[in-house]
N, C-alpha and C. Protein backbone atom coordinates (compact mmCIF):
# COMPACT_ATOMS: atom_id res chain seq x y z
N UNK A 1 -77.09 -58.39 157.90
CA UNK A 1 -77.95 -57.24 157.89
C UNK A 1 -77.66 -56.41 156.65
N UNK A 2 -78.62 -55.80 156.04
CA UNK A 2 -78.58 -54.99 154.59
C UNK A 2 -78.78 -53.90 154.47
N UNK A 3 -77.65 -52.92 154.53
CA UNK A 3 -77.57 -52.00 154.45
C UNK A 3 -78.10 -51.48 153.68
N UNK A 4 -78.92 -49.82 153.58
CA UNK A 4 -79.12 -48.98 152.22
C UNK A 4 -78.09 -48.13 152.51
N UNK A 5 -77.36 -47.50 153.53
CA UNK A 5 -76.63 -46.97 153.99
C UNK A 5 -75.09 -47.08 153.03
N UNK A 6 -74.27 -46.23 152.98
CA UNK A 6 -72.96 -46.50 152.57
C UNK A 6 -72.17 -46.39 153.58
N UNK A 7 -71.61 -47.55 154.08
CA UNK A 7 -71.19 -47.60 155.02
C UNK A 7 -69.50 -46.86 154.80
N UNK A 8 -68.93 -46.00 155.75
CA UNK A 8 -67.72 -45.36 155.60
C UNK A 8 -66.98 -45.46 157.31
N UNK A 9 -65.41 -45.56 156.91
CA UNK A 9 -64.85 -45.20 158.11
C UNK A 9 -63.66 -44.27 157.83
N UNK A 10 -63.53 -43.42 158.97
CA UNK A 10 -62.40 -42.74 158.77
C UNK A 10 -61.22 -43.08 159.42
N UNK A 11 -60.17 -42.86 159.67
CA UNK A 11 -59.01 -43.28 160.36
C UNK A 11 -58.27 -42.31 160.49
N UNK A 12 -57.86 -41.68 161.19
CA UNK A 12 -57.66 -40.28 161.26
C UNK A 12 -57.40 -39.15 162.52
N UNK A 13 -55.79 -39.12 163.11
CA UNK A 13 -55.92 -38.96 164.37
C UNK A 13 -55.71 -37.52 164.90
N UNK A 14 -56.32 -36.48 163.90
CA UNK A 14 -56.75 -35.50 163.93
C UNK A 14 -57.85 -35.00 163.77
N UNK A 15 -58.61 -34.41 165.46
CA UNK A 15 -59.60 -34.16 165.81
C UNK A 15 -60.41 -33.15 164.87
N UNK A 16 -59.99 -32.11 164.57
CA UNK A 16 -60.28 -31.35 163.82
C UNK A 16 -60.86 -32.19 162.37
N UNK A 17 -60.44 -32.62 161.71
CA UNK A 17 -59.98 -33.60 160.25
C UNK A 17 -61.47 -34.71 160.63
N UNK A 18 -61.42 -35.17 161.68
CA UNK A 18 -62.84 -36.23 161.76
C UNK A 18 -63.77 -35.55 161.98
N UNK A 19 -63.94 -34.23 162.65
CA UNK A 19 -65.21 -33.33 162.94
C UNK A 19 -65.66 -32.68 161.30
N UNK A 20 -64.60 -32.16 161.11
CA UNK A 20 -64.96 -31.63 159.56
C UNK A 20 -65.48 -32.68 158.22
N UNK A 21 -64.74 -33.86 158.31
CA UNK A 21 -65.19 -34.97 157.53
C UNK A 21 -66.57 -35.42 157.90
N UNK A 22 -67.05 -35.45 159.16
CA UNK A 22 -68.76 -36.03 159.35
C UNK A 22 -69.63 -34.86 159.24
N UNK A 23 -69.13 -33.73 159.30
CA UNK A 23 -70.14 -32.15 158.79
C UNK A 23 -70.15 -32.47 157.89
N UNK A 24 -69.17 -32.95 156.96
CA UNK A 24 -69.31 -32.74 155.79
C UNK A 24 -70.01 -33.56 155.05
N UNK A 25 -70.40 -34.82 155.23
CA UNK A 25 -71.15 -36.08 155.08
C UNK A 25 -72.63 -35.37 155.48
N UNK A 26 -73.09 -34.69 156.35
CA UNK A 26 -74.28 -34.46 156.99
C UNK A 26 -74.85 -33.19 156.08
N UNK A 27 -73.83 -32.26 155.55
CA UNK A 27 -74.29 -31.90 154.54
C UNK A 27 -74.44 -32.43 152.90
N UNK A 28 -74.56 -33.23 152.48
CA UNK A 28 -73.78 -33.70 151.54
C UNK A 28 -75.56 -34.72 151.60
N UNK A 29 -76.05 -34.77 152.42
CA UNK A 29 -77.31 -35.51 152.22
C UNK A 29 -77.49 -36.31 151.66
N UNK A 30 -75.99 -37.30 151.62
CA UNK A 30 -75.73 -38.81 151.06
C UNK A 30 -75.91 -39.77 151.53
N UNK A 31 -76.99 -40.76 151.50
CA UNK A 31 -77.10 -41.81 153.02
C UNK A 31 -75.83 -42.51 153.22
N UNK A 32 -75.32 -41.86 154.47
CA UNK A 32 -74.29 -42.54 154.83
C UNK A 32 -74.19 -42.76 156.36
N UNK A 33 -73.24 -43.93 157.14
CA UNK A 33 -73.22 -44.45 158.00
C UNK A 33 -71.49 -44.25 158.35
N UNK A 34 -71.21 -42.86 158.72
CA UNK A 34 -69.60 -42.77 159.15
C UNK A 34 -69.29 -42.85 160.47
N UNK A 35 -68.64 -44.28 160.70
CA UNK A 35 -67.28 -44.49 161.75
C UNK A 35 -66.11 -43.60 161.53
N UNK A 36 -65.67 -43.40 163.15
CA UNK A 36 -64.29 -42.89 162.66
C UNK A 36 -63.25 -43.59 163.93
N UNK A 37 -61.95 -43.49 163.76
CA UNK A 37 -61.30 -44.20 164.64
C UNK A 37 -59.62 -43.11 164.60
N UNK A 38 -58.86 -43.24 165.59
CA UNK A 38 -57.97 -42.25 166.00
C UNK A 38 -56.46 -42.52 164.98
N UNK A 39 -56.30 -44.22 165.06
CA UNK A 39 -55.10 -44.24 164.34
C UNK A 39 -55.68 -45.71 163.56
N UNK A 40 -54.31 -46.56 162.84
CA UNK A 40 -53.96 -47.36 162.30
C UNK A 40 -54.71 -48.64 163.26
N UNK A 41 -54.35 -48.43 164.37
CA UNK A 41 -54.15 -49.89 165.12
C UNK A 41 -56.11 -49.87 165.96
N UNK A 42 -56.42 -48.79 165.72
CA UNK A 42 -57.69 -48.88 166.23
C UNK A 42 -58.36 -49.27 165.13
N UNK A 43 -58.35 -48.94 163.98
CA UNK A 43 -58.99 -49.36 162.91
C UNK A 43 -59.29 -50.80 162.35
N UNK A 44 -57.98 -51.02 162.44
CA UNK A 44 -57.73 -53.02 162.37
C UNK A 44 -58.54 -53.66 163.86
N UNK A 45 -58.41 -53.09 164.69
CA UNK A 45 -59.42 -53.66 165.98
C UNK A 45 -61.22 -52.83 165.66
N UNK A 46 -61.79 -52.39 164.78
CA UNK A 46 -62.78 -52.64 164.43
C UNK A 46 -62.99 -53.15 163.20
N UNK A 47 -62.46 -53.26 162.17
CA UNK A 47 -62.67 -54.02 161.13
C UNK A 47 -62.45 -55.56 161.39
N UNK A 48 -61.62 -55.79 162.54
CA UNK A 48 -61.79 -57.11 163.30
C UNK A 48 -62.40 -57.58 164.08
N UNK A 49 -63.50 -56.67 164.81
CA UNK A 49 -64.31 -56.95 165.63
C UNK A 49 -65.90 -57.58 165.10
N UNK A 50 -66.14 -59.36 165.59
CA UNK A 50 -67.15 -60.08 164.89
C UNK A 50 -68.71 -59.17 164.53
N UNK A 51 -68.29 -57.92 165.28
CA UNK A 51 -69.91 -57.21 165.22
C UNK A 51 -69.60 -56.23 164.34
N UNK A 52 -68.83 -55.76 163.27
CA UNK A 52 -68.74 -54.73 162.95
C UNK A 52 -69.22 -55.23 161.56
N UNK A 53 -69.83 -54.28 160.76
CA UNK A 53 -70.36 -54.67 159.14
C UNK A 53 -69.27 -53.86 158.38
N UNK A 54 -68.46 -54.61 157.34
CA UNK A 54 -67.41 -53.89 157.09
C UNK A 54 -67.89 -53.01 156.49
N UNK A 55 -67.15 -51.20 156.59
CA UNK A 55 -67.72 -50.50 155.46
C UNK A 55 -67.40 -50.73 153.88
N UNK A 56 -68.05 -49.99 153.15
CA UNK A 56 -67.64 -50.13 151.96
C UNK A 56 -66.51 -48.82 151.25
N UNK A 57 -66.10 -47.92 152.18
CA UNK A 57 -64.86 -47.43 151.94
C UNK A 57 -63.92 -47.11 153.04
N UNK A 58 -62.86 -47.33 153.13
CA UNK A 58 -62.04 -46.39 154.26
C UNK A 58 -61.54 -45.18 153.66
N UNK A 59 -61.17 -44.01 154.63
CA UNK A 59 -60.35 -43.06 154.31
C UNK A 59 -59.21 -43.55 155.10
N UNK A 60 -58.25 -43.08 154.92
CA UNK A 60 -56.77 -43.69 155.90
C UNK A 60 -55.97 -42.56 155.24
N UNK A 61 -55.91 -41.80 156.88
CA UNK A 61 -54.49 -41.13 156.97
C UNK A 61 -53.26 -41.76 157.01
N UNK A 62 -52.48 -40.65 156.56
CA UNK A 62 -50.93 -41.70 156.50
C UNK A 62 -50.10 -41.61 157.45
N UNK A 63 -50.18 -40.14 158.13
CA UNK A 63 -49.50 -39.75 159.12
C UNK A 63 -49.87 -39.67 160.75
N UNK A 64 -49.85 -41.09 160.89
CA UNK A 64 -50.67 -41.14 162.58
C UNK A 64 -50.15 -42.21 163.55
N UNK A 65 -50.05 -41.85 164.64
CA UNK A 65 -49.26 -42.30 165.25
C UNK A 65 -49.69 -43.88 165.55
N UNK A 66 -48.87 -44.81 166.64
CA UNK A 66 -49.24 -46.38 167.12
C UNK A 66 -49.15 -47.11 165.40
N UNK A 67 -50.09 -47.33 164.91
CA UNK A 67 -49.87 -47.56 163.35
C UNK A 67 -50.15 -46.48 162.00
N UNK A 68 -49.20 -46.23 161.31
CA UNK A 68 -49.60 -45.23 159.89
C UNK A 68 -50.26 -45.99 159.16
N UNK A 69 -50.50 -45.38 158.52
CA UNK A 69 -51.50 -45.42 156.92
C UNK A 69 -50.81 -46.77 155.99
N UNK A 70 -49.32 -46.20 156.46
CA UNK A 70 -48.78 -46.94 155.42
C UNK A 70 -48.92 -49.07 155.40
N UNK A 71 -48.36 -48.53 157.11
CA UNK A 71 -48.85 -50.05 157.74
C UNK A 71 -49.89 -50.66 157.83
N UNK A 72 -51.20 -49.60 158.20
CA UNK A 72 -52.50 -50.45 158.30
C UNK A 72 -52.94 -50.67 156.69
N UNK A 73 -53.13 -50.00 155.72
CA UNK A 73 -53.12 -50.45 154.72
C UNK A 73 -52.15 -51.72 154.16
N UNK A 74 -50.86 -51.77 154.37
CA UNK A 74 -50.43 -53.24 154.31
C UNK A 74 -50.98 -54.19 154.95
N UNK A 75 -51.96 -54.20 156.33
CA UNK A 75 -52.38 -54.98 156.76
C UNK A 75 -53.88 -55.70 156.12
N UNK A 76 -54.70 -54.37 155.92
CA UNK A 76 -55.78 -54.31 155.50
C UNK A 76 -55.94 -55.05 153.95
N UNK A 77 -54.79 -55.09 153.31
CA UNK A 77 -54.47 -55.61 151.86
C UNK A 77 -53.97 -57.01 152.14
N UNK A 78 -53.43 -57.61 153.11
CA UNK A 78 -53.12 -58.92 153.40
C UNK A 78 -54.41 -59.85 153.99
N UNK A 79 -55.51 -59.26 154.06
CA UNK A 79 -56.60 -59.83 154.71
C UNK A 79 -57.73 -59.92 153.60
N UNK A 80 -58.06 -61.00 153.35
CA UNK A 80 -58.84 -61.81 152.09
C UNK A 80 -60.12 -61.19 152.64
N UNK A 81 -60.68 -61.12 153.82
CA UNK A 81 -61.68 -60.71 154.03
C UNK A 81 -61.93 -58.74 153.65
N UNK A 82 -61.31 -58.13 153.45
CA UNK A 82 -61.08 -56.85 153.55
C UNK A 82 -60.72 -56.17 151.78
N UNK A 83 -60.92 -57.49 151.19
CA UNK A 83 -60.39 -57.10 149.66
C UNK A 83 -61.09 -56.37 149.11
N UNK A 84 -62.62 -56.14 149.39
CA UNK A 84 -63.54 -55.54 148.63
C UNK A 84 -63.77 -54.30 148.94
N UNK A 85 -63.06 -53.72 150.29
CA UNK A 85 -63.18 -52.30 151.16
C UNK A 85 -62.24 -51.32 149.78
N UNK A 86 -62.60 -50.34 149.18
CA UNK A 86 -62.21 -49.29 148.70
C UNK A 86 -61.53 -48.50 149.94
N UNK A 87 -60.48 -48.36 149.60
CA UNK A 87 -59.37 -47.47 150.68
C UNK A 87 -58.75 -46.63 149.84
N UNK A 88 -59.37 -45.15 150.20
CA UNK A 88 -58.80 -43.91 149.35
C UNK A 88 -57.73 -43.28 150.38
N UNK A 89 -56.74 -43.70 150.56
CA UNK A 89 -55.91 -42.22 151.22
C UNK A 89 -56.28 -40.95 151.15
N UNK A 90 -56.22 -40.28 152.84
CA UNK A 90 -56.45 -39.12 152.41
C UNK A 90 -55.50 -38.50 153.42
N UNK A 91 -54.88 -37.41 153.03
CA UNK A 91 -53.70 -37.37 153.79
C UNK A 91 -53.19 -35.88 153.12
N UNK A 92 -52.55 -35.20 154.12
CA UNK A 92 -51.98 -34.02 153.62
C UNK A 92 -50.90 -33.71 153.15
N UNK A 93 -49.93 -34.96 152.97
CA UNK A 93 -48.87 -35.69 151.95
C UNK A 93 -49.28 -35.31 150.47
N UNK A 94 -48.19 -34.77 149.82
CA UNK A 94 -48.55 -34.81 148.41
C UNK A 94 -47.63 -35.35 148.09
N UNK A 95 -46.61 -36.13 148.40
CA UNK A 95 -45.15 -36.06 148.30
C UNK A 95 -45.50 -37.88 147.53
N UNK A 96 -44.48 -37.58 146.41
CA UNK A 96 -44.40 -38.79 145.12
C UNK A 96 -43.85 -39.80 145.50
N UNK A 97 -43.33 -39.94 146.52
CA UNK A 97 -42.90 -41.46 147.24
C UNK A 97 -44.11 -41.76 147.93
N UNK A 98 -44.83 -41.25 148.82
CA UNK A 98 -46.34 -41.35 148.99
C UNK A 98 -46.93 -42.18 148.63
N UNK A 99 -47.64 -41.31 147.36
CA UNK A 99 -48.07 -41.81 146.35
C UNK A 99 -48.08 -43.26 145.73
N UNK A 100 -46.67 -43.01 145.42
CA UNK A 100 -46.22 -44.08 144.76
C UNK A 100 -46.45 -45.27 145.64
N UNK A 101 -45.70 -45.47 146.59
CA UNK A 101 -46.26 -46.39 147.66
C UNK A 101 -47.55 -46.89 148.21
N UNK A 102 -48.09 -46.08 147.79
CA UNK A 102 -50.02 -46.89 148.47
C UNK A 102 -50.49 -46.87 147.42
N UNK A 103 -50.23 -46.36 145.99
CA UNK A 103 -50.66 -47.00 144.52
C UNK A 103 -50.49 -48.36 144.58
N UNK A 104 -48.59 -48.57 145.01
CA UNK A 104 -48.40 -50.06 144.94
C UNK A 104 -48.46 -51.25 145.72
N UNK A 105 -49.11 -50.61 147.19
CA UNK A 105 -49.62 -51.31 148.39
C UNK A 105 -50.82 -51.65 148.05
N UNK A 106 -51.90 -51.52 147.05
CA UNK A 106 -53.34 -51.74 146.54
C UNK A 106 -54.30 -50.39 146.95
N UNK A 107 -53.95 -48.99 146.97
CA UNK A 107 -55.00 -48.40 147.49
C UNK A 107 -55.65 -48.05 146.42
N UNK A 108 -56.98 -47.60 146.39
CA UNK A 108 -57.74 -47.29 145.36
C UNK A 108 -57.62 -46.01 144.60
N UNK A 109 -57.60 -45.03 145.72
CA UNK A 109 -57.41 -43.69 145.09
C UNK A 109 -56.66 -42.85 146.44
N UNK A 110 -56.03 -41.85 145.92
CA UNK A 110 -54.78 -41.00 146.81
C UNK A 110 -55.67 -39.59 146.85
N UNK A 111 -56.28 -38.98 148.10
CA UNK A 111 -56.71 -37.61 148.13
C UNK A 111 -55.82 -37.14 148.92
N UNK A 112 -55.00 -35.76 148.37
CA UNK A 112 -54.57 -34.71 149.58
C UNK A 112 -55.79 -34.13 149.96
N UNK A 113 -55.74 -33.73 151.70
CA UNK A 113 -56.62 -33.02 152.20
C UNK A 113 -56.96 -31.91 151.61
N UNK A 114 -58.22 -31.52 151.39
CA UNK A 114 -58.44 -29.84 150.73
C UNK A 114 -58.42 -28.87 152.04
N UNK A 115 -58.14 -27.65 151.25
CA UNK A 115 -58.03 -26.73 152.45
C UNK A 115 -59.18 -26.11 152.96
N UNK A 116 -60.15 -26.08 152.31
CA UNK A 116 -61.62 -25.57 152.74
C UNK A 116 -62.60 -26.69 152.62
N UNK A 117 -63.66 -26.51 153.65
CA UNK A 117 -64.66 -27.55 153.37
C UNK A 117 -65.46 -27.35 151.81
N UNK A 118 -65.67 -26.19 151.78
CA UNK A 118 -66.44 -26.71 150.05
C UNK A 118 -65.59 -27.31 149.34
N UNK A 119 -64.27 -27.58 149.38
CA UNK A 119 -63.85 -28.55 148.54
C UNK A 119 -63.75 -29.67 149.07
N UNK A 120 -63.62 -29.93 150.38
CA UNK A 120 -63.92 -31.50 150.84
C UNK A 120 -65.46 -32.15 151.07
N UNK A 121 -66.14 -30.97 150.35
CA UNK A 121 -67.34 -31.77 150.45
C UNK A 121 -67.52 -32.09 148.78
N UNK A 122 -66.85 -31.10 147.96
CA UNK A 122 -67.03 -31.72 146.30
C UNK A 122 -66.30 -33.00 146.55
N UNK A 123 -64.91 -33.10 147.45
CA UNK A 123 -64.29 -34.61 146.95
C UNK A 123 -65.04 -35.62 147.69
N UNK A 124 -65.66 -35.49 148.91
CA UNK A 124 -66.18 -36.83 149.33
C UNK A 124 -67.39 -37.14 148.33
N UNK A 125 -68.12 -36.34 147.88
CA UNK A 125 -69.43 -36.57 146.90
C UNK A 125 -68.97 -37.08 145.66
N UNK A 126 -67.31 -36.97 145.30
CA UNK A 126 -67.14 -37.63 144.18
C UNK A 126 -66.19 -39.13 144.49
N UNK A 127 -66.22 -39.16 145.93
CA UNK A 127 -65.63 -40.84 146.21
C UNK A 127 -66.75 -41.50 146.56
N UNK A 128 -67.78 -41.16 147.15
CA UNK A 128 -69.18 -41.80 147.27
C UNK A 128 -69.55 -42.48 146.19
N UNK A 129 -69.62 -42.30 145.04
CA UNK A 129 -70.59 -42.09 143.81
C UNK A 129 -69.97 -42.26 142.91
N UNK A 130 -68.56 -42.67 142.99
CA UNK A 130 -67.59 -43.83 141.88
C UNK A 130 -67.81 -44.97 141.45
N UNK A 131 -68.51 -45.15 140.51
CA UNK A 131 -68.25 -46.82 140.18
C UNK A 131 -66.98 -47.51 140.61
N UNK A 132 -66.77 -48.02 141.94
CA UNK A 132 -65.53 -48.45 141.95
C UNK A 132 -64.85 -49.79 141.36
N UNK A 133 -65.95 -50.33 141.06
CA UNK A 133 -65.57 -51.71 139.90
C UNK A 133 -65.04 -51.75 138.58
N UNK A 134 -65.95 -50.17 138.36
CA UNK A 134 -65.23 -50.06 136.90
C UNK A 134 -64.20 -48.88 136.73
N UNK A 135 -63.53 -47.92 137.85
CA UNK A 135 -62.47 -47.28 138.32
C UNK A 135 -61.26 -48.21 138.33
N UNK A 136 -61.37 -49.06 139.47
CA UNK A 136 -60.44 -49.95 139.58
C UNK A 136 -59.88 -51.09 138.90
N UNK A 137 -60.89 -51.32 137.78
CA UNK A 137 -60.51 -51.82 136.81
C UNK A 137 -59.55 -51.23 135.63
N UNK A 138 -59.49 -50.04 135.74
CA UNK A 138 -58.66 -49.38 134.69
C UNK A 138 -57.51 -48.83 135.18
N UNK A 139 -57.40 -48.56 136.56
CA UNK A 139 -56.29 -47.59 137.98
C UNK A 139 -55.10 -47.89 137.30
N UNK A 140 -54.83 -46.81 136.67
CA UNK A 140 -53.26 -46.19 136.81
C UNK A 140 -53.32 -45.21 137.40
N UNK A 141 -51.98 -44.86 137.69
CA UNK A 141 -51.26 -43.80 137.96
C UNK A 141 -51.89 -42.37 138.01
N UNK A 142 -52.39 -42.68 136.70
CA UNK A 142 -53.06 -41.07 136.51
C UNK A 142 -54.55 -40.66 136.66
N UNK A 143 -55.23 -42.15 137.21
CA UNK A 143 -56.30 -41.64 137.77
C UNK A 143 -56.33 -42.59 139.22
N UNK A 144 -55.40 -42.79 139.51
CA UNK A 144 -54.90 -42.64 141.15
C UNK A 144 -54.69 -41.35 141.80
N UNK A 145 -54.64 -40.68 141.80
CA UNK A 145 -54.37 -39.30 142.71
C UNK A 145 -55.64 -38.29 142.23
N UNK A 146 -56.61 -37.97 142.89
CA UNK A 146 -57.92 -37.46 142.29
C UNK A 146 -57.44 -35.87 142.66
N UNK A 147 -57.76 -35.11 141.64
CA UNK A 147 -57.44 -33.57 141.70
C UNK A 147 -59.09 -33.02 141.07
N UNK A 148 -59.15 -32.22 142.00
CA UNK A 148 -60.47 -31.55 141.51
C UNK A 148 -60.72 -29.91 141.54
């Protein structure tokens, strides 16, 4: 089936954090199609489930309980089928071991949470609307961690 939709999921086992992330998509008047799921281990049971159309980005918290960020992203990076999913961390971690670690686990890009929605609606409108072929072709360090 062919999406026009951009398909997105969140992962994210703060209630607050998934309500504010799909307002924020609904304003943002970006065609988009957002899943969201509670932790790590629910996420891998829909990106594994034969009916699901993978999205074309995850967000993944780092700090959540049953499986973290850190783990389901190691998982999600060991699965040939899942190589093409853009996985931006987003997480209220700023901390340089962090970082450093899901740079070198394969993630695409590292967002700390913003503290107000007008700024989490400038950063999701600027992870939407990334060339991520030609981002990830160049990903260092210093345009791994997006500051806006």
């Amino acid at each position: 089936m062919q999406h026009d939709s951009i398909l997105i999921t969140l992962a994210d086992d703060d209630e607050d954090d998934r309500l504010f992330f799909i307002d924020a998509f609904e304003e943002l008047k970006i065609n988009t199609i957002v899943n969201t799921v509670n932790n790590g281990r629910e996420l891998l049971i829909f990106l594994n489930h034969p009916d699901t159309i993978l999205p074309s980005i995850i967000f993944l918290d780092l700090n959540m309980p049953i499986l973290n960020g850190i783990e389901c992203l190691k998982e999600i990076k060991l699965n040939d089928q899942f190589k093409e999913i853009v996985v931006a961390i987003y997480s209220t971690s700023s901390s340089d071991q962090d970082i450093e670690d899901t740079f070198v686990l394969g993630a695409n890009i590292y967002i700390k949470k913003p503290s107000n929605f007008d700024s989490l609606k400038k950063i999701l409108a600027e992870i939407v609307t990334i060339n991520w072929q030609y981002h990830t072709s160049g990903l260092n360090k210093d345009n791994f961690l997006l500051k806006l």
